[in-house]
PDB file of N, CA and C in Angstrom:
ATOM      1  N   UNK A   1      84.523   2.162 -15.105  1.00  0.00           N
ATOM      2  CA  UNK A   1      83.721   2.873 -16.065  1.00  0.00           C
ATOM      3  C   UNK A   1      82.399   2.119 -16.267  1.00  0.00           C
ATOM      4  N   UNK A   2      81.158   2.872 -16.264  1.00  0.00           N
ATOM      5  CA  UNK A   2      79.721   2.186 -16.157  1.00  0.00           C
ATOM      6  C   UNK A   2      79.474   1.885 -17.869  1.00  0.00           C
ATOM      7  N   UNK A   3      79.077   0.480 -17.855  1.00  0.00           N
ATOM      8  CA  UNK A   3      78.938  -0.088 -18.872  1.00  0.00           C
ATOM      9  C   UNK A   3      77.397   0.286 -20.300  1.00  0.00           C
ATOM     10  N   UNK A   4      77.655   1.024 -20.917  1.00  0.00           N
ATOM     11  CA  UNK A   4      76.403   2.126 -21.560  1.00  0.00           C
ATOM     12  C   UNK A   4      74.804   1.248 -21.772  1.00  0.00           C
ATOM     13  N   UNK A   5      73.830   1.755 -21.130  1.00  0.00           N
ATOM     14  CA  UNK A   5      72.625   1.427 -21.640  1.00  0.00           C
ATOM     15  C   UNK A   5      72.420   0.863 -22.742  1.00  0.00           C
ATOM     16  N   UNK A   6      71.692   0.009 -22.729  1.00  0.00           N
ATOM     17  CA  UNK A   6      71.428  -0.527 -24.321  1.00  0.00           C
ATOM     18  C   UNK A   6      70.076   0.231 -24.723  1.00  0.00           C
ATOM     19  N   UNK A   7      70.070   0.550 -26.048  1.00  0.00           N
ATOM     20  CA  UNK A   7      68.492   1.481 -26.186  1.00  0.00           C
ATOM     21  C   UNK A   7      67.609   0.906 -25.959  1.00  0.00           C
ATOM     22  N   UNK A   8      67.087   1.190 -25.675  1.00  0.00           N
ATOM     23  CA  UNK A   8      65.811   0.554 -25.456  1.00  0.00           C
ATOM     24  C   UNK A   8      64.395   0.874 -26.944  1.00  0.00           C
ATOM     25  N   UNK A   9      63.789  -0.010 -27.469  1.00  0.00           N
ATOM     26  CA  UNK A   9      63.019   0.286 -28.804  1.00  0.00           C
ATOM     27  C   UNK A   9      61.874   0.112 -28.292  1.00  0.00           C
ATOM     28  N   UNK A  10      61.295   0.958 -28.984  1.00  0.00           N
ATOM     29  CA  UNK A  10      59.671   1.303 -28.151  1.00  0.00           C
ATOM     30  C   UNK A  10      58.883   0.713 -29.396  1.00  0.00           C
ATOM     31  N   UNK A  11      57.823  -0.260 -29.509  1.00  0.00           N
ATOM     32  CA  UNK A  11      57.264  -0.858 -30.296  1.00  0.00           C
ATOM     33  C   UNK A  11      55.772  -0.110 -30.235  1.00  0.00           C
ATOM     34  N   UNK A  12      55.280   0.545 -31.507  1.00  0.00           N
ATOM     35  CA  UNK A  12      54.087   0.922 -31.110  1.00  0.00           C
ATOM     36  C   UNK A  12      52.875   0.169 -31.884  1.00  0.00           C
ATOM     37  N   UNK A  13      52.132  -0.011 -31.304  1.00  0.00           N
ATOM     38  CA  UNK A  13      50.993  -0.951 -31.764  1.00  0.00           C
ATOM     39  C   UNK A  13      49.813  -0.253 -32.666  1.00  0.00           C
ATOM     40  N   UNK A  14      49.628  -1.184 -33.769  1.00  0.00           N
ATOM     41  CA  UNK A  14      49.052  -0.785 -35.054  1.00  0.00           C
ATOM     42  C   UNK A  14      47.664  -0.444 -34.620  1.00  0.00           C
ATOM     43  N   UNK A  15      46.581   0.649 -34.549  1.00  0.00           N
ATOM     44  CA  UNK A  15      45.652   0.843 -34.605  1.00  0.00           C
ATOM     45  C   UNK A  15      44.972   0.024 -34.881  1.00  0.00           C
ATOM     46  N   UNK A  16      43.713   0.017 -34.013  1.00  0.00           N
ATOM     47  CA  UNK A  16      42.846  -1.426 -34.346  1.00  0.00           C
ATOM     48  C   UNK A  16      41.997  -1.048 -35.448  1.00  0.00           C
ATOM     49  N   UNK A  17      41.262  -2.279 -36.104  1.00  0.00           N
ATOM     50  CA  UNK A  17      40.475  -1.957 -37.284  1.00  0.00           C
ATOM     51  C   UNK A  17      39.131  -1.335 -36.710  1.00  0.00           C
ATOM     52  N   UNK A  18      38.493  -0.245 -36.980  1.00  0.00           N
ATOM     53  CA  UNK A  18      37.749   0.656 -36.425  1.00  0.00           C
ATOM     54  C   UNK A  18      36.362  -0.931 -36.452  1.00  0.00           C
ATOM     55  N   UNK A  19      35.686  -1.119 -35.855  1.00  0.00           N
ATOM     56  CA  UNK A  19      34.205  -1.707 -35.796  1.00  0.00           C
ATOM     57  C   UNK A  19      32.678  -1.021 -35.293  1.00  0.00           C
ATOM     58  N   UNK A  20      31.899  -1.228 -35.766  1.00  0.00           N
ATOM     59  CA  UNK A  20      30.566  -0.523 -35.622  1.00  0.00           C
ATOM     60  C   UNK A  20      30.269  -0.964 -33.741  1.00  0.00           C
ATOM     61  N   UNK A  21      29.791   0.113 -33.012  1.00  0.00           N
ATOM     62  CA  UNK A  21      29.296  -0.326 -32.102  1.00  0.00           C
ATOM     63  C   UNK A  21      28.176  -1.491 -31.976  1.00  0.00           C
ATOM     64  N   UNK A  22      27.737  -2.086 -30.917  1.00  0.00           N
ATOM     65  CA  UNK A  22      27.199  -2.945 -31.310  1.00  0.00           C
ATOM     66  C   UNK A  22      26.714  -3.173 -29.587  1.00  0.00           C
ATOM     67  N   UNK A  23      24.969  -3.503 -29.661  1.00  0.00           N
ATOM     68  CA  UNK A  23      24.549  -3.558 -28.216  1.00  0.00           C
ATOM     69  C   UNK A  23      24.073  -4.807 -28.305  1.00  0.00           C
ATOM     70  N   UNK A  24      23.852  -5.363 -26.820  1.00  0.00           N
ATOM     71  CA  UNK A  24      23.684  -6.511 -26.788  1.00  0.00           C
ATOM     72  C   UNK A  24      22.862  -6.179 -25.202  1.00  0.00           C
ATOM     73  N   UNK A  25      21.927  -7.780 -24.939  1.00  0.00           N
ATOM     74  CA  UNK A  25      20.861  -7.297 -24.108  1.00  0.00           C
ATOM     75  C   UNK A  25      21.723  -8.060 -22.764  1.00  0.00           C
ATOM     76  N   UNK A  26      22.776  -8.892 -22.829  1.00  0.00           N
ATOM     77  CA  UNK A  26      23.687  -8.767 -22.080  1.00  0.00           C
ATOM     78  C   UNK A  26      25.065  -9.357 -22.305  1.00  0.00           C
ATOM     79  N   UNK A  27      26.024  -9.739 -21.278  1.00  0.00           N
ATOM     80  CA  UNK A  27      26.772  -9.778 -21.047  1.00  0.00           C
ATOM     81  C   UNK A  27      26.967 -11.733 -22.211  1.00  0.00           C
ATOM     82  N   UNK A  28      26.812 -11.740 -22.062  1.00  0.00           N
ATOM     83  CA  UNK A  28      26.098 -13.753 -22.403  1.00  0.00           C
ATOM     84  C   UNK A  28      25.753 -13.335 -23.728  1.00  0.00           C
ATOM     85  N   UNK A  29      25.377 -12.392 -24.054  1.00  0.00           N
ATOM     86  CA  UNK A  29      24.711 -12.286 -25.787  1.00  0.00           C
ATOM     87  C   UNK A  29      26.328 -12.089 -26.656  1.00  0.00           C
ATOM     88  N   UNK A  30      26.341 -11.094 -25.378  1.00  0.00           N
ATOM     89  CA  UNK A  30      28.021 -10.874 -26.665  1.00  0.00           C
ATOM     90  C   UNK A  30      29.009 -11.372 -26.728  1.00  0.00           C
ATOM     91  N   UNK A  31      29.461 -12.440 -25.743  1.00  0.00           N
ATOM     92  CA  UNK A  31      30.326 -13.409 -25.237  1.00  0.00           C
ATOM     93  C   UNK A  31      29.834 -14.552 -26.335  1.00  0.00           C
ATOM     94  N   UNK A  32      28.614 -14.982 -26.539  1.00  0.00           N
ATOM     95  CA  UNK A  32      28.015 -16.411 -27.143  1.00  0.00           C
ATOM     96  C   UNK A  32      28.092 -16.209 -28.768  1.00  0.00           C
ATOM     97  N   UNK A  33      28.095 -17.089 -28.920  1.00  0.00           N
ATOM     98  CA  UNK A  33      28.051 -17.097 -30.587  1.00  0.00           C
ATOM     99  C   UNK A  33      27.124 -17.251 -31.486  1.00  0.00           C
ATOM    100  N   UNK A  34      25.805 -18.221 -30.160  1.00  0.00           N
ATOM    101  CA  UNK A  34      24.400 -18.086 -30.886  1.00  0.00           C
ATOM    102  C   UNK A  34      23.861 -17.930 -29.695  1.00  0.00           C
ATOM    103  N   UNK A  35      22.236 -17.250 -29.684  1.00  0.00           N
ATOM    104  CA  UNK A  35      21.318 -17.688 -28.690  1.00  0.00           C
ATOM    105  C   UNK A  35      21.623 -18.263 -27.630  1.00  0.00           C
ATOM    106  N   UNK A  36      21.405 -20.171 -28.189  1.00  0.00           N
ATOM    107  CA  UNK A  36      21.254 -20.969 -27.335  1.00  0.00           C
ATOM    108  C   UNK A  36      22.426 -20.841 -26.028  1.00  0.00           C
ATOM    109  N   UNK A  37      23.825 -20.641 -27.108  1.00  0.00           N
ATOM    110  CA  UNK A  37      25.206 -20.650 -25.967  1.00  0.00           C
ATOM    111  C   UNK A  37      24.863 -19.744 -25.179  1.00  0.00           C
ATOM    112  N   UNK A  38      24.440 -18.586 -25.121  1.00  0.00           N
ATOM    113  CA  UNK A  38      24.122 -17.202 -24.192  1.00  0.00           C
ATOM    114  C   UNK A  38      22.977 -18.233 -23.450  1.00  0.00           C
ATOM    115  N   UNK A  39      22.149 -18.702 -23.679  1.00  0.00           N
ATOM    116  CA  UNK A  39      21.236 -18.996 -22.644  1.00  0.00           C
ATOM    117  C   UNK A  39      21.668 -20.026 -21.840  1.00  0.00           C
ATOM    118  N   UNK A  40      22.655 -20.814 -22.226  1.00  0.00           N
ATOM    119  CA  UNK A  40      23.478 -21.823 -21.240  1.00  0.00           C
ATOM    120  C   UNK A  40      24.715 -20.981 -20.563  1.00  0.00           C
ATOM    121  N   UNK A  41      24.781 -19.879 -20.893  1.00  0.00           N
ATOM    122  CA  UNK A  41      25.840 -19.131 -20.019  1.00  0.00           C
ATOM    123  C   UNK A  41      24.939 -19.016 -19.245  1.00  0.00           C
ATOM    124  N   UNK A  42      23.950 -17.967 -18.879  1.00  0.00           N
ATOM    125  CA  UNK A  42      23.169 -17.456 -18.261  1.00  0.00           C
ATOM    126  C   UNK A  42      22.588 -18.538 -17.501  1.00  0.00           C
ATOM    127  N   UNK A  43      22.134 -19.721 -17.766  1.00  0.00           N
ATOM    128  CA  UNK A  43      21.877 -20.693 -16.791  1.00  0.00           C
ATOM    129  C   UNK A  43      22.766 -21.535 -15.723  1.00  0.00           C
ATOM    130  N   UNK A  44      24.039 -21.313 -16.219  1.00  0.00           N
ATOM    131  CA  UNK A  44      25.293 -21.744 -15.110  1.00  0.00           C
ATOM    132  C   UNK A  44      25.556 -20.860 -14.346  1.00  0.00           C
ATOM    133  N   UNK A  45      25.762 -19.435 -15.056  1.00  0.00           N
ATOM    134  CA  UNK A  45      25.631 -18.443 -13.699  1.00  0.00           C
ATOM    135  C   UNK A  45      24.918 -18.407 -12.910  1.00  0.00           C
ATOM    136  N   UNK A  46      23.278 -18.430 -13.507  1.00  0.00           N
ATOM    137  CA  UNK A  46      22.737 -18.649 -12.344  1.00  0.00           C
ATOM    138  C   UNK A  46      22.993 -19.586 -10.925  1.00  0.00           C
ATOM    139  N   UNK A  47      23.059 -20.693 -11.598  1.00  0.00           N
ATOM    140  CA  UNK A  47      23.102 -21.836 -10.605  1.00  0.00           C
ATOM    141  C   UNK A  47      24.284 -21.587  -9.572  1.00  0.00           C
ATOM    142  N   UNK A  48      25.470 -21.165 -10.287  1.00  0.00           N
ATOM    143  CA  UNK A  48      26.943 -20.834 -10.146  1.00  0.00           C
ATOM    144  C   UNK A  48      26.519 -20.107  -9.058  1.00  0.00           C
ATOM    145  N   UNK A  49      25.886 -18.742  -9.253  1.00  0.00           N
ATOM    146  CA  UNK A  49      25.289 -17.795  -8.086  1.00  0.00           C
ATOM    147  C   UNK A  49      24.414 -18.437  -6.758  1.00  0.00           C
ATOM    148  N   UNK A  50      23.472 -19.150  -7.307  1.00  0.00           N
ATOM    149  CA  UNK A  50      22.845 -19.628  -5.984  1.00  0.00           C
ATOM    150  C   UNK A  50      23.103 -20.614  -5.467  1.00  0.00           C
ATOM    151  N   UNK A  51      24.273 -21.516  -5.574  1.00  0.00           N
ATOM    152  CA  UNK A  51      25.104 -22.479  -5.299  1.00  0.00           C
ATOM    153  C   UNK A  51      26.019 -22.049  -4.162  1.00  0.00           C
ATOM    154  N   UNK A  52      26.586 -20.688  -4.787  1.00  0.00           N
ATOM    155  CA  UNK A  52      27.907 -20.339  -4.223  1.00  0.00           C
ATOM    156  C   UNK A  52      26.937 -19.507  -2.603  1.00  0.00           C
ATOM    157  N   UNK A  53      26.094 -18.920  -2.709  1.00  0.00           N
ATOM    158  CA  UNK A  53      25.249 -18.198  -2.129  1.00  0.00           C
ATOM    159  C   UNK A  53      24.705 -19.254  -1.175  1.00  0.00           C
ATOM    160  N   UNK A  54      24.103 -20.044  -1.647  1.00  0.00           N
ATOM    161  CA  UNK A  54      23.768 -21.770  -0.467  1.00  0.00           C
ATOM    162  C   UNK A  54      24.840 -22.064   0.298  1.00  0.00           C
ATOM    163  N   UNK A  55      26.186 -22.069  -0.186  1.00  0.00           N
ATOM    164  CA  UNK A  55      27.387 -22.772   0.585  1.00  0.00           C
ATOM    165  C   UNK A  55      27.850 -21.675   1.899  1.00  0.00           C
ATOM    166  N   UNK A  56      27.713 -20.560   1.491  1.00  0.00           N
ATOM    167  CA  UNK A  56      28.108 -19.226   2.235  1.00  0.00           C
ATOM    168  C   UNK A  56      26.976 -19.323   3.411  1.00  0.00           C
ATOM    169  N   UNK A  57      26.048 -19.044   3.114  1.00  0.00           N
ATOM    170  CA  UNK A  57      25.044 -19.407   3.915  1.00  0.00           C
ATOM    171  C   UNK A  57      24.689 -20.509   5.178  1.00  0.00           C
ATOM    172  N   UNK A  58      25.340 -21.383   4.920  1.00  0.00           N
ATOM    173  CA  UNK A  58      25.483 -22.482   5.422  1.00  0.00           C
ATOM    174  C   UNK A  58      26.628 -22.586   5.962  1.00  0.00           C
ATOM    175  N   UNK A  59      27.804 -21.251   5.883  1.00  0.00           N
ATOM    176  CA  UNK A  59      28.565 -21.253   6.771  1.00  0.00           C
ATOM    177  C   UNK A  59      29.818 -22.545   6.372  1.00  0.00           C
ATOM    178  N   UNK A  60      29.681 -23.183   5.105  1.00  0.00           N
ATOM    179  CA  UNK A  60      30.325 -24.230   4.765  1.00  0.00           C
ATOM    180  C   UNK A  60      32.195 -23.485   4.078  1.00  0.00           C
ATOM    181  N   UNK A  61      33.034 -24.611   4.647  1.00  0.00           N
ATOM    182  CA  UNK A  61      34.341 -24.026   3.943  1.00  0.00           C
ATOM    183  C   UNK A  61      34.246 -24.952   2.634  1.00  0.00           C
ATOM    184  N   UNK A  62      35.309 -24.560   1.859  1.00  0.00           N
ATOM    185  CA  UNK A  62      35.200 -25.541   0.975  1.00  0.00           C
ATOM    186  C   UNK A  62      35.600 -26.716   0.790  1.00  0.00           C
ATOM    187  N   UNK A  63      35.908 -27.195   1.819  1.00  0.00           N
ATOM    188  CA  UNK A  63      36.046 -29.086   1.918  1.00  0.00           C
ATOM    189  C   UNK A  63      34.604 -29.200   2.413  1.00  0.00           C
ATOM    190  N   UNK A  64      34.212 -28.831   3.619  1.00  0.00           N
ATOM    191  CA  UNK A  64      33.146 -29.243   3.604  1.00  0.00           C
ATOM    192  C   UNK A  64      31.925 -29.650   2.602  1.00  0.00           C
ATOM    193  N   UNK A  65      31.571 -28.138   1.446  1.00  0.00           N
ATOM    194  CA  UNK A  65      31.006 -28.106   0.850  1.00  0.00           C
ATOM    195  C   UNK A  65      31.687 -29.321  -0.178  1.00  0.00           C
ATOM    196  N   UNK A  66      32.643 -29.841  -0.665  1.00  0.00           N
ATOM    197  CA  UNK A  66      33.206 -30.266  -1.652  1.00  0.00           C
ATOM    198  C   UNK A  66      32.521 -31.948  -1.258  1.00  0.00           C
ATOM    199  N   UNK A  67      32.684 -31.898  -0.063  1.00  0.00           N
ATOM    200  CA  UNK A  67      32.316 -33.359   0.366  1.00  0.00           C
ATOM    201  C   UNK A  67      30.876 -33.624   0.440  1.00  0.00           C
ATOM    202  N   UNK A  68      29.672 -32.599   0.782  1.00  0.00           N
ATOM    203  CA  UNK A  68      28.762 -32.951   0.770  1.00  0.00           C
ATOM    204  C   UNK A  68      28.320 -32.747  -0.791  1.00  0.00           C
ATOM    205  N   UNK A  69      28.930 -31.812  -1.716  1.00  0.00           N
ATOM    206  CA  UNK A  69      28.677 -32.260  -2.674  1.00  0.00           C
ATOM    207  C   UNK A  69      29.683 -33.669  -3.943  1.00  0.00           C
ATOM    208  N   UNK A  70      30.501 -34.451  -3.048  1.00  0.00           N
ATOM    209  CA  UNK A  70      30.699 -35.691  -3.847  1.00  0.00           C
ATOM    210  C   UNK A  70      31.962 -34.979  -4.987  1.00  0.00           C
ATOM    211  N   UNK A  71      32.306 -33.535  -4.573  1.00  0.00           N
ATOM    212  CA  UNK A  71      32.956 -32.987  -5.821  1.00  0.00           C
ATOM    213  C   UNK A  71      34.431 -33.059  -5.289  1.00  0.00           C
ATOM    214  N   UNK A  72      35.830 -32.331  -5.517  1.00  0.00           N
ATOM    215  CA  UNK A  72      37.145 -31.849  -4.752  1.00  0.00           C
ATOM    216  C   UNK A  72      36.763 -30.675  -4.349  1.00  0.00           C
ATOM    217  N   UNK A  73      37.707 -30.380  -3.796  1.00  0.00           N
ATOM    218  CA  UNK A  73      38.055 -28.372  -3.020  1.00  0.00           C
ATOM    219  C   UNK A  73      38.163 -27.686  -3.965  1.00  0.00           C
ATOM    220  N   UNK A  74      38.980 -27.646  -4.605  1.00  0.00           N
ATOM    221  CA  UNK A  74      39.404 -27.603  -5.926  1.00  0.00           C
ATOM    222  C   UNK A  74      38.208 -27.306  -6.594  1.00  0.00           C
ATOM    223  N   UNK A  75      37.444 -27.870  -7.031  1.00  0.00           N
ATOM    224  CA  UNK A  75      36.329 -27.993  -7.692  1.00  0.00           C
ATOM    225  C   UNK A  75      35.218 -26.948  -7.423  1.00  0.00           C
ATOM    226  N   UNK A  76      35.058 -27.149  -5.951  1.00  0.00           N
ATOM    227  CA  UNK A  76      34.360 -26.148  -5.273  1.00  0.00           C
ATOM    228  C   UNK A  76      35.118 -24.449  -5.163  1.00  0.00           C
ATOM    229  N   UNK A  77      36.249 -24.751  -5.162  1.00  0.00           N
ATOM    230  CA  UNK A  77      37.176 -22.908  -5.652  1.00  0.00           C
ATOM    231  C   UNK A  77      36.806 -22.673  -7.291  1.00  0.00           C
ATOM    232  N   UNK A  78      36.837 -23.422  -8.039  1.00  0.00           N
ATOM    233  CA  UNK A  78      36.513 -23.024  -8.953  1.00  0.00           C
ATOM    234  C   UNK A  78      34.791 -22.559  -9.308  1.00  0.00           C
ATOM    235  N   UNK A  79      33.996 -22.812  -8.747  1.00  0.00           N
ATOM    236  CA  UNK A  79      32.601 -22.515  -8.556  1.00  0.00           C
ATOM    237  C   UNK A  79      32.559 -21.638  -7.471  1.00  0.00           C
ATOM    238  N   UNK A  80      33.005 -21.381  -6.534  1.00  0.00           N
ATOM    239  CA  UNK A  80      32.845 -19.867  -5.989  1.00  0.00           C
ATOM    240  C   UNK A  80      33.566 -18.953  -6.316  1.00  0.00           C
ATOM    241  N   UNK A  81      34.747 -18.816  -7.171  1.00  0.00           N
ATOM    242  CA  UNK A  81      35.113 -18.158  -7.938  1.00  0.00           C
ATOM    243  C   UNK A  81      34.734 -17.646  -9.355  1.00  0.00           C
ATOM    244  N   UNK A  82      33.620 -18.440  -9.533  1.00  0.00           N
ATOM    245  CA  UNK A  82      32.966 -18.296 -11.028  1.00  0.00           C
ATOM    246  C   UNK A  82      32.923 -18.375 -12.005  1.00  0.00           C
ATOM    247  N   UNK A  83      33.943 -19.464 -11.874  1.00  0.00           N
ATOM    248  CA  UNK A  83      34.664 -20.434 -13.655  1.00  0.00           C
ATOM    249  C   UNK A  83      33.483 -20.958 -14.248  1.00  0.00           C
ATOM    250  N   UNK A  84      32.685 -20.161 -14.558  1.00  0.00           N
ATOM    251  CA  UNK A  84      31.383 -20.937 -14.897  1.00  0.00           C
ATOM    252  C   UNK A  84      31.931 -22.167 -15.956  1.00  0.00           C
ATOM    253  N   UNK A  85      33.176 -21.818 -16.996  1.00  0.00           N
ATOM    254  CA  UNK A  85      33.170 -22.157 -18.140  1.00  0.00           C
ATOM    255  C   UNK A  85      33.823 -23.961 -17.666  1.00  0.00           C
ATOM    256  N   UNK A  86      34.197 -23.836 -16.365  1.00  0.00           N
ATOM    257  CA  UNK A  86      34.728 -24.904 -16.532  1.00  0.00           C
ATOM    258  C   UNK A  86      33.690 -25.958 -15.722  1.00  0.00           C
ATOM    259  N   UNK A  87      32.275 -25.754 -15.848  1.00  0.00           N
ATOM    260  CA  UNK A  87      31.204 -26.553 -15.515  1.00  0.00           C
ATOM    261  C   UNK A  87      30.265 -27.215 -16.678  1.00  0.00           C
ATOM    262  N   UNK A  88      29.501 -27.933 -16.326  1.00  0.00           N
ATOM    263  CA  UNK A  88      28.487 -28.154 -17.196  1.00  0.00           C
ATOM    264  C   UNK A  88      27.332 -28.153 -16.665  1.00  0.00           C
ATOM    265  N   UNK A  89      25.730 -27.720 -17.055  1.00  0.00           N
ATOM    266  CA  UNK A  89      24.985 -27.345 -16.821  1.00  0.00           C
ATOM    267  C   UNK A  89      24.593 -28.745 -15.634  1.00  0.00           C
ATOM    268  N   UNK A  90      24.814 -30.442 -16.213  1.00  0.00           N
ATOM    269  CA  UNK A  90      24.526 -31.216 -15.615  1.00  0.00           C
ATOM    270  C   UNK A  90      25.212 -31.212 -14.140  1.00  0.00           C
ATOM    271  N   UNK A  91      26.854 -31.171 -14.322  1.00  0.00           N
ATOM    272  CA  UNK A  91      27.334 -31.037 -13.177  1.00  0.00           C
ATOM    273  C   UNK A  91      27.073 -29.787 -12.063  1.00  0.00           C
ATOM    274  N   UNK A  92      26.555 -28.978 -12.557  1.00  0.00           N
ATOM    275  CA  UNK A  92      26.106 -27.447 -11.772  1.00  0.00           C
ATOM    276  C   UNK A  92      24.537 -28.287 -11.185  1.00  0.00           C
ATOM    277  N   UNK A  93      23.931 -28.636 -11.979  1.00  0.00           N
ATOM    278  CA  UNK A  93      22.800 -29.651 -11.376  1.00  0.00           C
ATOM    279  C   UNK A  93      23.127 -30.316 -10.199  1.00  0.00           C
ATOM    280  N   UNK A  94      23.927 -31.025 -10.323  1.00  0.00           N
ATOM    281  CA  UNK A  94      24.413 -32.191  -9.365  1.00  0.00           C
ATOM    282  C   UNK A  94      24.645 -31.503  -8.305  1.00  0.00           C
ATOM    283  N   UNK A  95      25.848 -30.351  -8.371  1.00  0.00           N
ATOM    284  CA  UNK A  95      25.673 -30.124  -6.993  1.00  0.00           C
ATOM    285  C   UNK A  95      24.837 -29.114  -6.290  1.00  0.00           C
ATOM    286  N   UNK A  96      24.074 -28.710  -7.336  1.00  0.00           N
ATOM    287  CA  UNK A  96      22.896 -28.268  -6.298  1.00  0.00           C
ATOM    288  C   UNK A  96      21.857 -28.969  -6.192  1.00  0.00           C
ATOM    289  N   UNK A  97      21.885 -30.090  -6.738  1.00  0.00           N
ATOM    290  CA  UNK A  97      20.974 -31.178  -5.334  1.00  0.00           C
ATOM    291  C   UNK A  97      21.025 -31.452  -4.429  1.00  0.00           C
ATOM    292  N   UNK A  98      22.606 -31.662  -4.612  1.00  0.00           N
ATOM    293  CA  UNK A  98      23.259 -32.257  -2.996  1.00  0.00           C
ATOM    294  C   UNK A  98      23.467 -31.345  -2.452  1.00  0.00           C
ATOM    295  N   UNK A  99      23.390 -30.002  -2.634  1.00  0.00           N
ATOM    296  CA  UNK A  99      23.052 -28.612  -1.546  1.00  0.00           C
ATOM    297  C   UNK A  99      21.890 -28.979  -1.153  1.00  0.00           C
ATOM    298  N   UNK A 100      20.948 -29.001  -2.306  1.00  0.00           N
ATOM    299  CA  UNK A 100      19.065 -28.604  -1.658  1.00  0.00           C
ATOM    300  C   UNK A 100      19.170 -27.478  -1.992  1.00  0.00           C
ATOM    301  N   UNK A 101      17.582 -26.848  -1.852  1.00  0.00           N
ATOM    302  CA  UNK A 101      17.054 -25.626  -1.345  1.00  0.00           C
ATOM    303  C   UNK A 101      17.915 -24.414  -2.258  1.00  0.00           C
ATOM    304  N   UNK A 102      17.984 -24.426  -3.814  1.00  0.00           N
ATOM    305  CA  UNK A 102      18.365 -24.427  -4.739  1.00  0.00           C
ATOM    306  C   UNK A 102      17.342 -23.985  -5.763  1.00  0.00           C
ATOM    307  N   UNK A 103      16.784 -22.619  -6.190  1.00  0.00           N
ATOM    308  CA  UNK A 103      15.719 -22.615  -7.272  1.00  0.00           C
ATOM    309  C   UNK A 103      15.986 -22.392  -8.162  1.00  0.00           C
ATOM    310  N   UNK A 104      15.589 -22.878  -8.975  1.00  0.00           N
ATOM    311  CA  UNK A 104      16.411 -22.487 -10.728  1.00  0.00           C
ATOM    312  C   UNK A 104      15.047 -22.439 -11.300  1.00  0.00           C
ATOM    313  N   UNK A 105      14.688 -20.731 -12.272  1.00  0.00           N
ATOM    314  CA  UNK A 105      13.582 -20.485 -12.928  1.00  0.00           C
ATOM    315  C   UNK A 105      14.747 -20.149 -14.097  1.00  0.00           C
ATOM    316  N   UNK A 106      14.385 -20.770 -15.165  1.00  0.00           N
ATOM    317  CA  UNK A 106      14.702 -20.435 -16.500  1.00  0.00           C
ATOM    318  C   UNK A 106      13.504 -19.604 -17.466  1.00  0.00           C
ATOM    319  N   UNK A 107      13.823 -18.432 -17.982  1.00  0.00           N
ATOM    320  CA  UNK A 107      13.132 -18.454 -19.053  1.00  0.00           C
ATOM    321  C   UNK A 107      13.858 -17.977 -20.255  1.00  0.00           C
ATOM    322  N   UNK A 108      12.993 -18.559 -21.032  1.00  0.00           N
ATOM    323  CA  UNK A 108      13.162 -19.017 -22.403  1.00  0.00           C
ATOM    324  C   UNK A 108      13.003 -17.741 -23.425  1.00  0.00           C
ATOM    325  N   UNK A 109      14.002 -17.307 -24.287  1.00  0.00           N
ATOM    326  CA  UNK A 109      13.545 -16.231 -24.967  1.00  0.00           C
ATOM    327  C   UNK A 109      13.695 -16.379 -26.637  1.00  0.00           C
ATOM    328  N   UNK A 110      12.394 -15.850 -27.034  1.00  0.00           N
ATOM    329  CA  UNK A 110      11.884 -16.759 -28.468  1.00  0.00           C
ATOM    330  C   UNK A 110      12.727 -15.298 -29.137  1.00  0.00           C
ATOM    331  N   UNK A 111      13.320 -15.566 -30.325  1.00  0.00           N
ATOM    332  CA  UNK A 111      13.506 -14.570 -31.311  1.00  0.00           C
ATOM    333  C   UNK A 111      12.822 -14.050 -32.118  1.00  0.00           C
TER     334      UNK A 111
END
């Protein structure tokens, strides 16, 4: 004799608290908590982007790249994957020196 289903309880989830729409001029504005943090997002991506874009280019795997930039593999998967968060603007520096040929234009936006 087959042993009976147990019910199964369906949990339904409480309506969220309604919030005002809300625009933002990007992706980094609404993620950050002030300004400045959005403009240090936006400056690691960048780098993040033309870093990852230099290494590809160059035909580099990621040991290679890891070694000419002084970093792990590891390190380098996480930057062509786009962990921006787990960089710092200095270390995103670093290794695009030791790439080269690397432009970083920042601008600055006054409130």
């Amino acid at each position: 004799m087959p042993k009976p289903k147990a019910a199964i309880q369906k949990t339904v989830a409480k309506p969220a608290v309604a919030r005002a729409a809300q625009r933002f001029a990007s992706v980094f504005d609404a993620l950050a908590d002030t300004p400045q943090e959005a403009a240090n997002m936006r400056a690691r991506a960048q780098l993040v982007r033309q870093v990852t874009a230099a290494i590809k280019e160059k035909g580099w795997t990621q040991a290679v790249a890891a070694e000419h930039c002084g970093v792990t593999q590891p390190r380098i998967n996480d930057l062509i994957n786009g962990r921006i968060s787990k960089f710092s603007l200095d270390a995103l520096f670093n290794i695009a020196s030791a790439i080269g040929e690397v432009n970083v234009e920042l601008e600055l936006e006054h409130a």
